[in-house]
C-alpha atoms as a PDB file:
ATOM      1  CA  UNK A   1      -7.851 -14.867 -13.899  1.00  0.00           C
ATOM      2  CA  UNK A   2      -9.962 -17.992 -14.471  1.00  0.00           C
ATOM      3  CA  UNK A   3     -13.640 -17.757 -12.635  1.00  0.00           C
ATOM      4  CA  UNK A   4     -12.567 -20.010  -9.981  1.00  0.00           C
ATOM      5  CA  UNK A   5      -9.064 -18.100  -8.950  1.00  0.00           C
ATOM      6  CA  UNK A   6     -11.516 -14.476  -9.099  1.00  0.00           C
ATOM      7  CA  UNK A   7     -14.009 -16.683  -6.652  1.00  0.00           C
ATOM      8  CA  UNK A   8     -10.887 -17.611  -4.566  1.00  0.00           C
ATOM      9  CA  UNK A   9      -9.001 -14.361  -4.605  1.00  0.00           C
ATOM     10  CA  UNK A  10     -12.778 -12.456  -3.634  1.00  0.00           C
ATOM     11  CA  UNK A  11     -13.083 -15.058  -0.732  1.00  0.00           C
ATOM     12  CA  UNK A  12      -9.051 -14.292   0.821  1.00  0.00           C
ATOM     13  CA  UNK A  13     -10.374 -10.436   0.166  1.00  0.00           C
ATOM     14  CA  UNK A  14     -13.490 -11.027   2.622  1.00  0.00           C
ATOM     15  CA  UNK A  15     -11.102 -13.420   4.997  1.00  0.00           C
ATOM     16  CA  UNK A  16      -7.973 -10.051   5.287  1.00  0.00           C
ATOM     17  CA  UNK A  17     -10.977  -7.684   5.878  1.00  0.00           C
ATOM     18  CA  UNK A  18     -12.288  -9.863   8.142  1.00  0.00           C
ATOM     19  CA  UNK A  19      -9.530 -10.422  10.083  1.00  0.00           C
ATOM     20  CA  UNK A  20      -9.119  -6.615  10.716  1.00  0.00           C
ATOM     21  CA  UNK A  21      -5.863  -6.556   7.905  1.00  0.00           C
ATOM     22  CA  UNK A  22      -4.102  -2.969   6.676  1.00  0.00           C
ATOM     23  CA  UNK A  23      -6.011  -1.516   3.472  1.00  0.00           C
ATOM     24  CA  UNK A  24      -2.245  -2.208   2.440  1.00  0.00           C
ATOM     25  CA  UNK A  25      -2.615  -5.625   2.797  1.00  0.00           C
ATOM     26  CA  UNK A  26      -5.944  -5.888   1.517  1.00  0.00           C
ATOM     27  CA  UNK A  27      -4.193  -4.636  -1.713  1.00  0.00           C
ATOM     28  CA  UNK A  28      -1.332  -6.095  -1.977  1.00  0.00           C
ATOM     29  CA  UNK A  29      -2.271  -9.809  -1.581  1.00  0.00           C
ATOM     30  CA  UNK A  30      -4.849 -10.506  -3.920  1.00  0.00           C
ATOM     31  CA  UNK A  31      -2.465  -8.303  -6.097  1.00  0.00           C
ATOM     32  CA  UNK A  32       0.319 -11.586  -5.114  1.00  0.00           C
ATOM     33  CA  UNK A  33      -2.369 -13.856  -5.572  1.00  0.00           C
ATOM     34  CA  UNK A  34      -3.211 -12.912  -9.318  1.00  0.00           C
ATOM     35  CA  UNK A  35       0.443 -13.008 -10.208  1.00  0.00           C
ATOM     36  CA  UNK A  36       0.791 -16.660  -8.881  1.00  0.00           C
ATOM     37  CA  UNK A  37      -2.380 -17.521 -10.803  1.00  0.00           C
ATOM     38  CA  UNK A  38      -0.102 -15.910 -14.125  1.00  0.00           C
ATOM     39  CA  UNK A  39       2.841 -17.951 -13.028  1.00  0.00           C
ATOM     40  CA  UNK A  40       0.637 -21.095 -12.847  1.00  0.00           C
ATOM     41  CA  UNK A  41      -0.799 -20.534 -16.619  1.00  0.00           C
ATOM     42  CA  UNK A  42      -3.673 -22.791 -17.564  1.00  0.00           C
ATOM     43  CA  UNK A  43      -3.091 -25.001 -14.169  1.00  0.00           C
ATOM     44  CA  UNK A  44      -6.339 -24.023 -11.619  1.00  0.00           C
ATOM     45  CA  UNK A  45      -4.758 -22.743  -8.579  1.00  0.00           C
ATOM     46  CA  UNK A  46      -6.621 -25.498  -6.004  1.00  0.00           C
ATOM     47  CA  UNK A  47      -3.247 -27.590  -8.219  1.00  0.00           C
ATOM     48  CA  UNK A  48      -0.426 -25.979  -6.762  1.00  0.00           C
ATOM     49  CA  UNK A  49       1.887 -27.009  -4.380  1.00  0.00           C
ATOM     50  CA  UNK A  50       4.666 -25.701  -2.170  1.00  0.00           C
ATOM     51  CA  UNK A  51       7.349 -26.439  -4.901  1.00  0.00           C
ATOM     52  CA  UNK A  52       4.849 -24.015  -6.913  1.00  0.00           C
ATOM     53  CA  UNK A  53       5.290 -21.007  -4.651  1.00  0.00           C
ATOM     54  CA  UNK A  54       9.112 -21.301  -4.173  1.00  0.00           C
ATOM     55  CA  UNK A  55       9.242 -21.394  -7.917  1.00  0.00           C
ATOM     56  CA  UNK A  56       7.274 -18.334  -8.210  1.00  0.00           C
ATOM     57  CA  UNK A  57       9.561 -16.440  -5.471  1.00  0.00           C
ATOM     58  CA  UNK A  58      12.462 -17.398  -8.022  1.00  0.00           C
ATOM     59  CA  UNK A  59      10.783 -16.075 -10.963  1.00  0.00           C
ATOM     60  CA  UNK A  60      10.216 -12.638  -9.282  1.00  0.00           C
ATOM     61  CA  UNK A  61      13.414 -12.474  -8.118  1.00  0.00           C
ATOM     62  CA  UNK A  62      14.606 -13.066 -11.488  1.00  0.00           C
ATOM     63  CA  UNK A  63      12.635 -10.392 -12.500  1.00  0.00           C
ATOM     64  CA  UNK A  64      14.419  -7.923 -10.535  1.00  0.00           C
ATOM     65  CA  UNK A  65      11.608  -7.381  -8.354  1.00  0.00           C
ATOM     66  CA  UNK A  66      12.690  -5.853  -4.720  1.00  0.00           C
ATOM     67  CA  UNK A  67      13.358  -8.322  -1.255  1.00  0.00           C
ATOM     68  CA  UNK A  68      10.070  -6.649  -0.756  1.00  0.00           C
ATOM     69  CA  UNK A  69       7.722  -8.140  -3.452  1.00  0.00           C
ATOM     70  CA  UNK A  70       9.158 -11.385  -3.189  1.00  0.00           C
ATOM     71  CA  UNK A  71       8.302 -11.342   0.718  1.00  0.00           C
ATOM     72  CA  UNK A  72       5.097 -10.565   0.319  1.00  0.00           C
ATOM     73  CA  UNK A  73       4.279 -12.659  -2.102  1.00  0.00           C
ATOM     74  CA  UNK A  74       5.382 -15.249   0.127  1.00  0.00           C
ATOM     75  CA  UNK A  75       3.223 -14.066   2.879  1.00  0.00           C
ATOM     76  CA  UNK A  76       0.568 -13.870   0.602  1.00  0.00           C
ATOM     77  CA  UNK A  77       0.460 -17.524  -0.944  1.00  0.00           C
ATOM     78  CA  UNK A  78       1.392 -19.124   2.344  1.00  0.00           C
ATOM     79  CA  UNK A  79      -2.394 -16.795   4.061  1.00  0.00           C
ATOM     80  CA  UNK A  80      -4.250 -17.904   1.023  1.00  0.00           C
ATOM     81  CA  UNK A  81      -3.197 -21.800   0.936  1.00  0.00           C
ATOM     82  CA  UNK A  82      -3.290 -22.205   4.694  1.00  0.00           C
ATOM     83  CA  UNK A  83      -6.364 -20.160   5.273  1.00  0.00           C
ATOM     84  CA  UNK A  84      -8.883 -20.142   2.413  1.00  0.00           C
ATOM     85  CA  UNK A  85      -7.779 -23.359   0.712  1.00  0.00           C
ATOM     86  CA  UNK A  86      -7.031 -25.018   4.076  1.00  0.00           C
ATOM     87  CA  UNK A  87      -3.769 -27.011   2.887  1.00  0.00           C
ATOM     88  CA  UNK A  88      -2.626 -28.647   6.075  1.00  0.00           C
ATOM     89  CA  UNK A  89      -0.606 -31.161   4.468  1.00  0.00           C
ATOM     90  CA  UNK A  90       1.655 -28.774   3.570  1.00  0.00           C
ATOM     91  CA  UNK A  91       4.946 -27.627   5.865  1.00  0.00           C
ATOM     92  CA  UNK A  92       4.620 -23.949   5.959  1.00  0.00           C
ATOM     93  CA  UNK A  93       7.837 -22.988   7.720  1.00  0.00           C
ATOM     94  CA  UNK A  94      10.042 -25.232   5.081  1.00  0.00           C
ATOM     95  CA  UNK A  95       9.103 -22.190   3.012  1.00  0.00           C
ATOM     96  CA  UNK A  96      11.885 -20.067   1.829  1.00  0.00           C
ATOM     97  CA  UNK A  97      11.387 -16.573   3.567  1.00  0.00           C
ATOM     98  CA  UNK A  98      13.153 -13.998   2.277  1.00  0.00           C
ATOM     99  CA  UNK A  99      15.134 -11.924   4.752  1.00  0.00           C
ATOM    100  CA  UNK A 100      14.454  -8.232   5.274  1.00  0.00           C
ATOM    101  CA  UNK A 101      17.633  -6.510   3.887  1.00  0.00           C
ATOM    102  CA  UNK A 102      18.659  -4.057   6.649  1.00  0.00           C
ATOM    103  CA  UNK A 103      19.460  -0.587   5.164  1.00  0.00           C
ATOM    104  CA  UNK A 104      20.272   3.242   6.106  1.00  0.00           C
ATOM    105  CA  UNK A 105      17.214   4.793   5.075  1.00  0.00           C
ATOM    106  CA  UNK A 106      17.880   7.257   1.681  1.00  0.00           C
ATOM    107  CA  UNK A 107      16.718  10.779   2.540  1.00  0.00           C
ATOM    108  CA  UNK A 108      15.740  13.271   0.587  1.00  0.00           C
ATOM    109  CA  UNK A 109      16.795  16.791   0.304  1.00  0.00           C
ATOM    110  CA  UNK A 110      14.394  19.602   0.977  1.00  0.00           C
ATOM    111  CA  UNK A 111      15.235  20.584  -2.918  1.00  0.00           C
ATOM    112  CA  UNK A 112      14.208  16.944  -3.814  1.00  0.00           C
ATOM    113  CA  UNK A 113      10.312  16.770  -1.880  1.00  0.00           C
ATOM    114  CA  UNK A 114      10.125  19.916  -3.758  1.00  0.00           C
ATOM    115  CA  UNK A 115      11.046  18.588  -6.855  1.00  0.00           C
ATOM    116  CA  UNK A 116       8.447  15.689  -6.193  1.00  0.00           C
ATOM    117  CA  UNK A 117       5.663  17.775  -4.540  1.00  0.00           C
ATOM    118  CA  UNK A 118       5.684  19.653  -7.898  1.00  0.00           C
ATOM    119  CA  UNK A 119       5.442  16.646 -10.238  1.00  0.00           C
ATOM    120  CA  UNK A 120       2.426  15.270  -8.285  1.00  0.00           C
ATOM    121  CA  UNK A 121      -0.178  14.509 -10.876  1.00  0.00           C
ATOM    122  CA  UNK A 122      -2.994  16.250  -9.413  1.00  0.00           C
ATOM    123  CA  UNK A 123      -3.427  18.476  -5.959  1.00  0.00           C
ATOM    124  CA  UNK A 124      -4.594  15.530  -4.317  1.00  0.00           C
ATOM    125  CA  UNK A 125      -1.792  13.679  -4.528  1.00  0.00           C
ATOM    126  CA  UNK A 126       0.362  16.614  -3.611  1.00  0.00           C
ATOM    127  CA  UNK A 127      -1.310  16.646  -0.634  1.00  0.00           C
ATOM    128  CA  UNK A 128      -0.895  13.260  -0.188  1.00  0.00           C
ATOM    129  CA  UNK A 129       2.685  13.555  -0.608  1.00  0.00           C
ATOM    130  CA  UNK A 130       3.006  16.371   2.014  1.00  0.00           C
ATOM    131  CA  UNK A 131       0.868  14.713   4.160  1.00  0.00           C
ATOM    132  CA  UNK A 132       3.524  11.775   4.109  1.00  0.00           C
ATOM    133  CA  UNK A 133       6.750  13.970   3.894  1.00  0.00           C
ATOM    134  CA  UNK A 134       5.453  16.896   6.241  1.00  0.00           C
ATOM    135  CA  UNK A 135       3.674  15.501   8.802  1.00  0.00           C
ATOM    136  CA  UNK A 136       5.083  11.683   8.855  1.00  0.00           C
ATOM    137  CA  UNK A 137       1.799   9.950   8.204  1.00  0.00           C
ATOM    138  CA  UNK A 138       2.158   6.453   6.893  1.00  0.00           C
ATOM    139  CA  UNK A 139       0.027   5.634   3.649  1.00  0.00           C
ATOM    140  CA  UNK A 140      -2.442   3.581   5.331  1.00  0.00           C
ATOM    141  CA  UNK A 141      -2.909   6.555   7.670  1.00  0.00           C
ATOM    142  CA  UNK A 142      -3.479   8.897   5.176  1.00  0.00           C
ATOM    143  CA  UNK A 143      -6.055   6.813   3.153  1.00  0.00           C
ATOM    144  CA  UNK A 144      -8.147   7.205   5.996  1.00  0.00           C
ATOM    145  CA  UNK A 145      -8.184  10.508   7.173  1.00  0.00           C
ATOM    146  CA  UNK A 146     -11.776  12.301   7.584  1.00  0.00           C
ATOM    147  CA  UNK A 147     -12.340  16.396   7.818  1.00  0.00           C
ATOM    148  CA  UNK A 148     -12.876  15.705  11.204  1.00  0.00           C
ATOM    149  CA  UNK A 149      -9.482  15.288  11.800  1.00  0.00           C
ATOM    150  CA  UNK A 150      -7.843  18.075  10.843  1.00  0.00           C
ATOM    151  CA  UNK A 151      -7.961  20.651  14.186  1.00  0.00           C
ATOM    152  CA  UNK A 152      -6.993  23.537  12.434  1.00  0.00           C
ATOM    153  CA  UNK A 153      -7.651  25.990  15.720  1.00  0.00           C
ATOM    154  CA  UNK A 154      -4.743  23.595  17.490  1.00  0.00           C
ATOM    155  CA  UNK A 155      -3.017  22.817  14.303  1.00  0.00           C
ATOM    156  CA  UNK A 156      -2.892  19.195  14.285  1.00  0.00           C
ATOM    157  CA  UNK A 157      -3.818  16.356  12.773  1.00  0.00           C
ATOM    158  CA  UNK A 158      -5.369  13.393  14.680  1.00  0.00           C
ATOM    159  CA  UNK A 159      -5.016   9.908  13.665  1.00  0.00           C
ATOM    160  CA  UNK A 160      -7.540   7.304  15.369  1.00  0.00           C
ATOM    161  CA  UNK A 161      -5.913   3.734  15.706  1.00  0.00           C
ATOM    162  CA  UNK A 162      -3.316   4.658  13.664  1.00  0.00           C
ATOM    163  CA  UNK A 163       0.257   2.949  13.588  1.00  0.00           C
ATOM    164  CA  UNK A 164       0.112   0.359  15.987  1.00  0.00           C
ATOM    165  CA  UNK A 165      -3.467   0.319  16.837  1.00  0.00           C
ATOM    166  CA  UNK A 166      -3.063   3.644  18.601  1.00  0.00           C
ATOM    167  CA  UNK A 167      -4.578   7.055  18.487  1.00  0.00           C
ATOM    168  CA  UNK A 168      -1.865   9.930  18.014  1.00  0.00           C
ATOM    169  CA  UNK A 169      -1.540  13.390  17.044  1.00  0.00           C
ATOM    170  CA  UNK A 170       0.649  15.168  14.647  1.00  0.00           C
ATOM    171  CA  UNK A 171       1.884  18.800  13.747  1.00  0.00           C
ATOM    172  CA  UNK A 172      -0.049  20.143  10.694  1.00  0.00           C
ATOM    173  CA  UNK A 173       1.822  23.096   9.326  1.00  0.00           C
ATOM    174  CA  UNK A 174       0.020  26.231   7.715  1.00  0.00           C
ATOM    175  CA  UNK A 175       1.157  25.147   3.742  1.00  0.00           C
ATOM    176  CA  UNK A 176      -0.353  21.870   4.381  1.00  0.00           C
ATOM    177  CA  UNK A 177      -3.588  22.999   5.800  1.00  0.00           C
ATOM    178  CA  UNK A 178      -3.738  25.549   2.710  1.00  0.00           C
ATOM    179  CA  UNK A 179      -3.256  22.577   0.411  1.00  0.00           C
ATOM    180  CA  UNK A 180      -5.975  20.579   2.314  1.00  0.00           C
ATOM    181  CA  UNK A 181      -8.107  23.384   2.183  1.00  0.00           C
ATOM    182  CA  UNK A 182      -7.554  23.934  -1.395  1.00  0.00           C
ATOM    183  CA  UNK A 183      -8.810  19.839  -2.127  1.00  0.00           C
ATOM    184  CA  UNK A 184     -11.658  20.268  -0.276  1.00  0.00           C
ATOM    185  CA  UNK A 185     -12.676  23.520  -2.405  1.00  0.00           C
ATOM    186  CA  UNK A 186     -11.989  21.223  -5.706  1.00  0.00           C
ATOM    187  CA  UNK A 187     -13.251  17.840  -4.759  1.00  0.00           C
ATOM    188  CA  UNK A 188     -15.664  18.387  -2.194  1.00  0.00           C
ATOM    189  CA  UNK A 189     -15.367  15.249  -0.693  1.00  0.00           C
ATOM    190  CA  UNK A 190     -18.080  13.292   0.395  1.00  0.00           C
ATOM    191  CA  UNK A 191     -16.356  11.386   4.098  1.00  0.00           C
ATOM    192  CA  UNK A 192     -12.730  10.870   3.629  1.00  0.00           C
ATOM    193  CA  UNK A 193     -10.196  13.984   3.148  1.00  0.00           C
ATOM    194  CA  UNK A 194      -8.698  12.437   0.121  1.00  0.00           C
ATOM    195  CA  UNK A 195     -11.059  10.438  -1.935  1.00  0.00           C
ATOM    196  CA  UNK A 196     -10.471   7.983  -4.977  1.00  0.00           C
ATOM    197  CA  UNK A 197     -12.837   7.932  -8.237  1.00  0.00           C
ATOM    198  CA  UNK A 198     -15.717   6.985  -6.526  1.00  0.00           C
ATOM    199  CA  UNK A 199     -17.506   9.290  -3.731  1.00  0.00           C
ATOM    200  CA  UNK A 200     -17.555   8.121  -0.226  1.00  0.00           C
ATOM    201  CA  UNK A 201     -14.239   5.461  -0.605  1.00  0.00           C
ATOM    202  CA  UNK A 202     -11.016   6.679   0.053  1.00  0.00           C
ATOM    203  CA  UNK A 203      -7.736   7.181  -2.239  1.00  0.00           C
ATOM    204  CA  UNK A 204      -6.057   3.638  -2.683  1.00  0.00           C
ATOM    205  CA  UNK A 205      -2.765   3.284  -0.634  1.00  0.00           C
ATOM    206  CA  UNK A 206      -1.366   2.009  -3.545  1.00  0.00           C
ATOM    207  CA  UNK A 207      -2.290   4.568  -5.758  1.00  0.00           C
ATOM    208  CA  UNK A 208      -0.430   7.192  -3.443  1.00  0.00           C
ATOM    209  CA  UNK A 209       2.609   4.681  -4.189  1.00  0.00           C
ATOM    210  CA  UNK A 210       2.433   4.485  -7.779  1.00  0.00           C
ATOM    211  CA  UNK A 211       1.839   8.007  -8.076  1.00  0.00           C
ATOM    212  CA  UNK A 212       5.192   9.042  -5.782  1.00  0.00           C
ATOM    213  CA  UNK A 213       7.324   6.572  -8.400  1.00  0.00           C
ATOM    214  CA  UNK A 214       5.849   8.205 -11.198  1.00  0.00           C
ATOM    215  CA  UNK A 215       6.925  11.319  -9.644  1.00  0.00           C
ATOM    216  CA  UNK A 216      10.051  10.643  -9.036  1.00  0.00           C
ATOM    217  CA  UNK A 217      11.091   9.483 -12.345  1.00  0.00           C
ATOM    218  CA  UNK A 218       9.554  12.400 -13.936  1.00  0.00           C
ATOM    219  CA  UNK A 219      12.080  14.568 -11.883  1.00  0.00           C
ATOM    220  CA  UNK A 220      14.961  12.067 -11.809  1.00  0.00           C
ATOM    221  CA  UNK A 221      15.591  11.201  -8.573  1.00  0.00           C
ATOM    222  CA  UNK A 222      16.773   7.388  -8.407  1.00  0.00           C
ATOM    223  CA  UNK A 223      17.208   7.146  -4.558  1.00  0.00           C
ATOM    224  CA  UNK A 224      14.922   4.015  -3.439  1.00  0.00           C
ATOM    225  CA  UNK A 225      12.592   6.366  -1.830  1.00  0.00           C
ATOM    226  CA  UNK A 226       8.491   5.824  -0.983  1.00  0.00           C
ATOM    227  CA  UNK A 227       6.284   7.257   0.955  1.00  0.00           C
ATOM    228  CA  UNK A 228       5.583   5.634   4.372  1.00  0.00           C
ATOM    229  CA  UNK A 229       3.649   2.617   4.040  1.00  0.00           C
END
C-alpha cells in the first residue's frame, strides 16, 4: 500500500473501532480495503469511483472467492468511501449487493472435530476449536474471553455482551476445562484466556479461521465448514 491508502486504511481502522464494530470487522475491512488498493494498481485510492468497486466485486468473483468475500468487500468499500472519504456524490444503493446464498448448514461428524481438534497447530488453537465446536462460542466471542470467565465450581462459561449485545452463559464440559487449564499452565496469559504473540492482546479472530482451514485440509475434510464467526 502507498503511504496515503496506509493513512486512509489506519483512519477507517480508528472510525470501525470507534463506532463500537466486531474485532471481525475490524479485520476484515481494512483486509477489503488493501485488496481494492491492489486492484486499483498505481491509481491513489481518493481516484476511484463506483464503476471501480463493481469491477473489483467481478474480479473476486472471478477469482473463485466465496458470496462471502465478495459481500464484504462490498460492505467494506461502500463504509470507507461514504464514511472516511465522504463521497456523497456517489449512489450507494445502485451498488451491486451480492445476495446471501441460503444453505443447509454442513455438519460435521463427531469422528471429523476429532480429526480437526487433533491437527490444531498448537494447544491453543485446539482449545479454540473446542471452545467453538463444544461449547458454541462464536469467534469473536472467543477472542475475548478472560480467566474470569470460566466458573469452573458451576461449570460454565460466561460471555459478557456477547452475540447480540447480550450477556449469556454456556455449558463448559470437563475435557474443555482440562484443555483450558492446560493453556494457562503453558502460556500463562497475561488478561485474555487465549492470547496472540504479544502479551495482554488477544488471539486474532481471523487467525482462529485460518488455522481451522489449515486444519481441515491437513485431515481432508472438504465440507465448507468454519468455526462460528
Amino acid at each position: 500500500m502507498t503511504p496515503d491508502a496506509t493513512i486512509l486504511s489506519r483512519q477507517y481502522t480508528d472510525l470501525l473501532r470507534a463506532n463500537g464494530c466486531s474485532e471481525r470487522t475490524i479485520d476484515n475491512y481494512p483486509y477489503a480495503l488493501k485488496g481494492f488498493t491492489r486492484f486499483l494498481g498505481e491509481r491513489p485510492l481518493t481516484s476511484a469511483s463506483a464503476d471501480d468497486i463493481v469491477a473489483y466485486q467481478v474480479e473476486i468473483a472471478a477469482r473463485g472467492r466465496s458470496d462471502s468475500s465478495v459481500r464484504v468487500a462490498t460492505y467494506a468499500l461502500r463504509g470507507f468511501f461514504r464514511q472516511v472519504l465522504e463521497r456523497t456524490d456517489w449512489n450507494y444503493a445502485k451498488l451491486p449487493r451480492p445476495r446471501r446464498p441460503k444453505r443447509l448448514p454442513e455438519v460435521l461428524s463427531a469422528q471429523e472435530v476429532e480429526a480437526i481438534l487433533d491437527a490444531a497447530p498448537s494447544p491453543k488453537y485446539r482449545a479454540a476449536f473446542m471452545l467453538c465446536y463444544g461449547s458454541g462460542l462464536r469467534t469473536d466471542e472467543v477472542v475475548h474471553l478472560e480467566p474470569r470467565h470460566v466458573d469452573s465450581h458451576r461449570m460454565v462459561i460466561r460471555l459478557e455482551r456477547g452475540k447480540d449485545r447480550k450477556d449469556r452463559q454456556v455449558m463448559l464440559c470437563e475435557r474443555l476445562l482440562e484443555q483450558l487449564r492446560a493453556c494457562w499452565k503453558r502460556y500463562s496469559p497475561a488478561q485474555y484466556l487465549l492470547e496472540g504473540k504479544h502479551s495482554g492482546q488477544p488471539i486474532a479472530a481471523t487467525s482462529i479461521q485460518r488455522a481451522f482451514r489449515a486444519a481441515c485440509r491437513k485431515t481432508g475434510i472438504t465440507k465448507p465448514v468454519t468455526p462460528r464467526a
